[in-house]
C-alpha atoms as a PDB file:
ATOM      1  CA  UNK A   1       9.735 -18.021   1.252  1.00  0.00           C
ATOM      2  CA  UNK A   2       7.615 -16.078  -1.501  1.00  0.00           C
ATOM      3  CA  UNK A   3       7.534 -12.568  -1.643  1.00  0.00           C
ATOM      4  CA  UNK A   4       7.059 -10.607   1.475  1.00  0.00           C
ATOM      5  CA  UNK A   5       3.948  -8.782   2.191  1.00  0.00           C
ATOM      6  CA  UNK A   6       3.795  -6.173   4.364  1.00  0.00           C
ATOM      7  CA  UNK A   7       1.132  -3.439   5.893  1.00  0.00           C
ATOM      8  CA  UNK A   8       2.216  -0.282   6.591  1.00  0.00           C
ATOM      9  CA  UNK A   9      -0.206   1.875   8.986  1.00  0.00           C
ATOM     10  CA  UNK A  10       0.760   5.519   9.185  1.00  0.00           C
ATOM     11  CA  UNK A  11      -1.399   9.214   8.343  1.00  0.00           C
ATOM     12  CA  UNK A  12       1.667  10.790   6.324  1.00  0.00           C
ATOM     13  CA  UNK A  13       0.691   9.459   3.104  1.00  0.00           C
ATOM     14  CA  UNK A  14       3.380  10.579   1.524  1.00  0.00           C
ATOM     15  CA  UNK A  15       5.981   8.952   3.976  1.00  0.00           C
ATOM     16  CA  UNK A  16       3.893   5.678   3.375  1.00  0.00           C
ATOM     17  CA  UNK A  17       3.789   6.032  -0.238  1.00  0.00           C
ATOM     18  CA  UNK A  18       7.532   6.398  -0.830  1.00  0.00           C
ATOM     19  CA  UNK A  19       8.348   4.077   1.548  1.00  0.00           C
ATOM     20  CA  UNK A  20       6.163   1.208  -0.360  1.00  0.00           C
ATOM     21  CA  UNK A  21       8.287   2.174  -3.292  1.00  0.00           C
ATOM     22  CA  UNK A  22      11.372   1.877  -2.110  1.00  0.00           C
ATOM     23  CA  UNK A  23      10.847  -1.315  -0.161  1.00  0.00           C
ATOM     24  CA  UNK A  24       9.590  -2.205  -3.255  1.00  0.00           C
ATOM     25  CA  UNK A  25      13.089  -2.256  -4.541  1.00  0.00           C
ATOM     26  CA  UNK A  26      13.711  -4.492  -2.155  1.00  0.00           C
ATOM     27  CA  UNK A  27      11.505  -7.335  -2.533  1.00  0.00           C
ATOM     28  CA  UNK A  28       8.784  -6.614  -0.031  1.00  0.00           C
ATOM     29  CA  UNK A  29       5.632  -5.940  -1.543  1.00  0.00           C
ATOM     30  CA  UNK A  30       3.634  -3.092   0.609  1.00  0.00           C
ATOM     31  CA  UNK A  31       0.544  -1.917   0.633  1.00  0.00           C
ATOM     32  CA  UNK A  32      -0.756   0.808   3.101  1.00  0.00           C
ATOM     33  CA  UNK A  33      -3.410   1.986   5.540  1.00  0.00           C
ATOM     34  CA  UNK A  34      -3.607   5.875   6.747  1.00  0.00           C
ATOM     35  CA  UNK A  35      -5.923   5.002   9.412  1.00  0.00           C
ATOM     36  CA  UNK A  36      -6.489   2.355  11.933  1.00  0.00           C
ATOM     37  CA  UNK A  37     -10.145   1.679  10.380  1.00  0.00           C
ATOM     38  CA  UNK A  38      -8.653   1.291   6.809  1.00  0.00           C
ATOM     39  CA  UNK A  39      -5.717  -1.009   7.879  1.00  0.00           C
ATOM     40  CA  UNK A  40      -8.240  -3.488   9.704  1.00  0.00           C
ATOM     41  CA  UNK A  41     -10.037  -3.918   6.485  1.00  0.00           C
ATOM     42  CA  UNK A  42      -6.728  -4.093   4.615  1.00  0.00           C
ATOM     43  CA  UNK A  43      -5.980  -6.814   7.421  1.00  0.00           C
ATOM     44  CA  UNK A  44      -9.670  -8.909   5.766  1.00  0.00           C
ATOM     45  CA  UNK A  45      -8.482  -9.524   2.899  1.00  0.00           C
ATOM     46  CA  UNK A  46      -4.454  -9.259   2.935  1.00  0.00           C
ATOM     47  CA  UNK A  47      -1.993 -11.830   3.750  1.00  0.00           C
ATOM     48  CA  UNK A  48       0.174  -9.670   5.240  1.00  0.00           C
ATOM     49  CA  UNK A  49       3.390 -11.319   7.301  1.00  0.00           C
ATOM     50  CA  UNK A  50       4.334  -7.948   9.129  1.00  0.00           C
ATOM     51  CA  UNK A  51       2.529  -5.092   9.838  1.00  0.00           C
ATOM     52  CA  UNK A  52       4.525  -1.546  10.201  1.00  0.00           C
ATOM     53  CA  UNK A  53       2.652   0.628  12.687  1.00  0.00           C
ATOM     54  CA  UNK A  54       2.023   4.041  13.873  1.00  0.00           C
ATOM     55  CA  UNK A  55       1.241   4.716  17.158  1.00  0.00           C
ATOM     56  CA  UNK A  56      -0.315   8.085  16.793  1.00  0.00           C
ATOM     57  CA  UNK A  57      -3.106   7.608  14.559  1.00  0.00           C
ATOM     58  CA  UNK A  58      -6.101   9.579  13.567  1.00  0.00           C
ATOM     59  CA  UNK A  59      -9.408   8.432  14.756  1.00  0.00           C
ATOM     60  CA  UNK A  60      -8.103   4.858  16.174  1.00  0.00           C
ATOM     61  CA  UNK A  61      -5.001   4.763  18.197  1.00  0.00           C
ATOM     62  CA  UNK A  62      -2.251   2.866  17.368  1.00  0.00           C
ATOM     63  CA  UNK A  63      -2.463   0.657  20.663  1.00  0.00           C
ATOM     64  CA  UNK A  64      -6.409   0.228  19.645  1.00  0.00           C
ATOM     65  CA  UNK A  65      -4.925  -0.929  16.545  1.00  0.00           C
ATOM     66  CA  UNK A  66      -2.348  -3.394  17.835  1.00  0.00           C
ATOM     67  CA  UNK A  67      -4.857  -4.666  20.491  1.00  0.00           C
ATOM     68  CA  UNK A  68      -7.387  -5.730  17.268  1.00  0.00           C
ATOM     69  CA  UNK A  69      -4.356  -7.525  15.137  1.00  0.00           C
ATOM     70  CA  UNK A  70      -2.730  -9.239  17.719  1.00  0.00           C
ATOM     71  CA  UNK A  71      -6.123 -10.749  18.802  1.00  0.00           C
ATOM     72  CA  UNK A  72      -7.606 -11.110  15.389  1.00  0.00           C
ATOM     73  CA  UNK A  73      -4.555 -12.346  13.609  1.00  0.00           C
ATOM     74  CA  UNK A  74      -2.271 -14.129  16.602  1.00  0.00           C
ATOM     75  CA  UNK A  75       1.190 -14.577  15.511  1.00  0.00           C
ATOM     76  CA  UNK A  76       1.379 -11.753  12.685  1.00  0.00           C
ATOM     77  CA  UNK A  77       4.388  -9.805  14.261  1.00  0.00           C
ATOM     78  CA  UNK A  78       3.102  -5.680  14.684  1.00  0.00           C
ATOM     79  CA  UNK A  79       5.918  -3.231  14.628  1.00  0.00           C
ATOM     80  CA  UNK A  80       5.211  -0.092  16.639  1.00  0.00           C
ATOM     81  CA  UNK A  81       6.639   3.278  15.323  1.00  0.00           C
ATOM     82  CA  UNK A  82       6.485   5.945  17.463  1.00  0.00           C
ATOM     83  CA  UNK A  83       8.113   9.590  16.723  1.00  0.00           C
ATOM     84  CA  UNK A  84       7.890  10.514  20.735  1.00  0.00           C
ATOM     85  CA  UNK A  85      11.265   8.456  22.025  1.00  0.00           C
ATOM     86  CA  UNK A  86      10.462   4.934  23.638  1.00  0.00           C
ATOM     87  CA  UNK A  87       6.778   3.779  24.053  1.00  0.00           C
ATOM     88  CA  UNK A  88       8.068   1.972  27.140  1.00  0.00           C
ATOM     89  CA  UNK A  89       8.894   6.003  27.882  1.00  0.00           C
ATOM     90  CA  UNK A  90       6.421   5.940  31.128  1.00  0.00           C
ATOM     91  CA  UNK A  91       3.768   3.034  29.222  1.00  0.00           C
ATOM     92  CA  UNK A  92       5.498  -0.247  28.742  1.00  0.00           C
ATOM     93  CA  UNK A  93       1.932  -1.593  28.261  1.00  0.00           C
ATOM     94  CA  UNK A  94       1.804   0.087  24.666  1.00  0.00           C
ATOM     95  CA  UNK A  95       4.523  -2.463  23.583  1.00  0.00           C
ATOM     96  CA  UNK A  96       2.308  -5.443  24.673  1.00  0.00           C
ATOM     97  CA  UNK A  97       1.800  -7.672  21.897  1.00  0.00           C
ATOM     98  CA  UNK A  98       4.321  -6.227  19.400  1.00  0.00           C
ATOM     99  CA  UNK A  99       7.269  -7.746  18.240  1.00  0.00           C
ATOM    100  CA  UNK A 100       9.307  -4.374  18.694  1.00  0.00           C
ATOM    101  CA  UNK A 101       9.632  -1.032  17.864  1.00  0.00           C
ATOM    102  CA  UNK A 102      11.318   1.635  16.072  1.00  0.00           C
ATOM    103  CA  UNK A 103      11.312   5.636  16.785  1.00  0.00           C
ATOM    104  CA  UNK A 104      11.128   8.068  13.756  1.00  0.00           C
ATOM    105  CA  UNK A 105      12.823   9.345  11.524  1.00  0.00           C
ATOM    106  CA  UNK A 106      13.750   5.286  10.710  1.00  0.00           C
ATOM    107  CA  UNK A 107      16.308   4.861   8.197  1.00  0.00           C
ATOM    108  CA  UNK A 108      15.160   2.555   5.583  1.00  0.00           C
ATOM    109  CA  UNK A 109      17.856  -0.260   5.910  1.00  0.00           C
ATOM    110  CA  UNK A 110      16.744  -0.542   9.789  1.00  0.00           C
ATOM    111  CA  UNK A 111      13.140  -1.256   9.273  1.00  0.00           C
ATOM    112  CA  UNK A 112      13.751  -3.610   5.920  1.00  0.00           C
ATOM    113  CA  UNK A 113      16.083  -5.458   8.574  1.00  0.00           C
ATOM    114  CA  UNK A 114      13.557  -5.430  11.262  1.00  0.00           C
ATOM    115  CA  UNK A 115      10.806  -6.411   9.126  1.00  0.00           C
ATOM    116  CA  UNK A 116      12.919  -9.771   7.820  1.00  0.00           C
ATOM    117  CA  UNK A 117      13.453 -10.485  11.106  1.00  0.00           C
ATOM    118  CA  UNK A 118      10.299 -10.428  11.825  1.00  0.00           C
ATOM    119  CA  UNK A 119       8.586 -12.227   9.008  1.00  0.00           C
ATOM    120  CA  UNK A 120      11.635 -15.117  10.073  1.00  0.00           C
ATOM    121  CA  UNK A 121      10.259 -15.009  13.029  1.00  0.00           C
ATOM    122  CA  UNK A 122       6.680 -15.339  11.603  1.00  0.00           C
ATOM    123  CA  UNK A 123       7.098 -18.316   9.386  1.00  0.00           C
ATOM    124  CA  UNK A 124       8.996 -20.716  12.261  1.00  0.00           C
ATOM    125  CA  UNK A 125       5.562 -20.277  13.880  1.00  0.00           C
END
């Protein structure tokens, strides 16, 4: 497999900054969004394998967000975060169409194990 590319969709720039840095390190190229808006135009013109998302977004929700991917790019796996416990917490629907999720603060090896399972899970599609 080449390279991993990855899309990560959060507002805390700095959180999404670092984290492309250090997952850098680990042979996954990032690149990020802060916005629902900016990460469907990222979406144009990336070949992403995973995308790392936010549910609580400004201007677009996450779901909104997840809804879009999953019907505009079937079979790229979506990651939910959330930093407010389970979204199956009282909404299963919000995990529709993802491929799973992780609640915040996520330690790094977690979602760099997460996200290789997911782009495996990607490329036997």
């Amino acid at each position: 497999m080449s390279e991993l590319r990855v899309l990560l969709v959060d507002d805390e720039e700095e959180l999404v900054s670092t984290l492309v840095e250090r997952l850098g390190f680990r042979g996954i190229q990032a690149d990020y969004a802060l916005d629902g808006y900016q990460a469907l135009d990222k979406m144009k013109s990336g070949d992403y394998q995973v995308v790392v998302l936010d549910l609580k977004l400004p201007g677009m929700a996450g779901t909104d967000v997840l809804q879009r991917i999953t019907h505009d790019y079937p079979g790229i796996p979506v990651l939910l975060i959330t930093g407010h416990g389970s979204p199956v917490d009282g909404q299963p629907s919000q995990l529709e169409g993802a491929y799973d999720y992780l609640v915040k603060p996520v330690k790094l090896d977690v979602m760099v194990d997460r996200i290789r399972e997911a782009a495996t899970a990607h490329d036997r599609q």
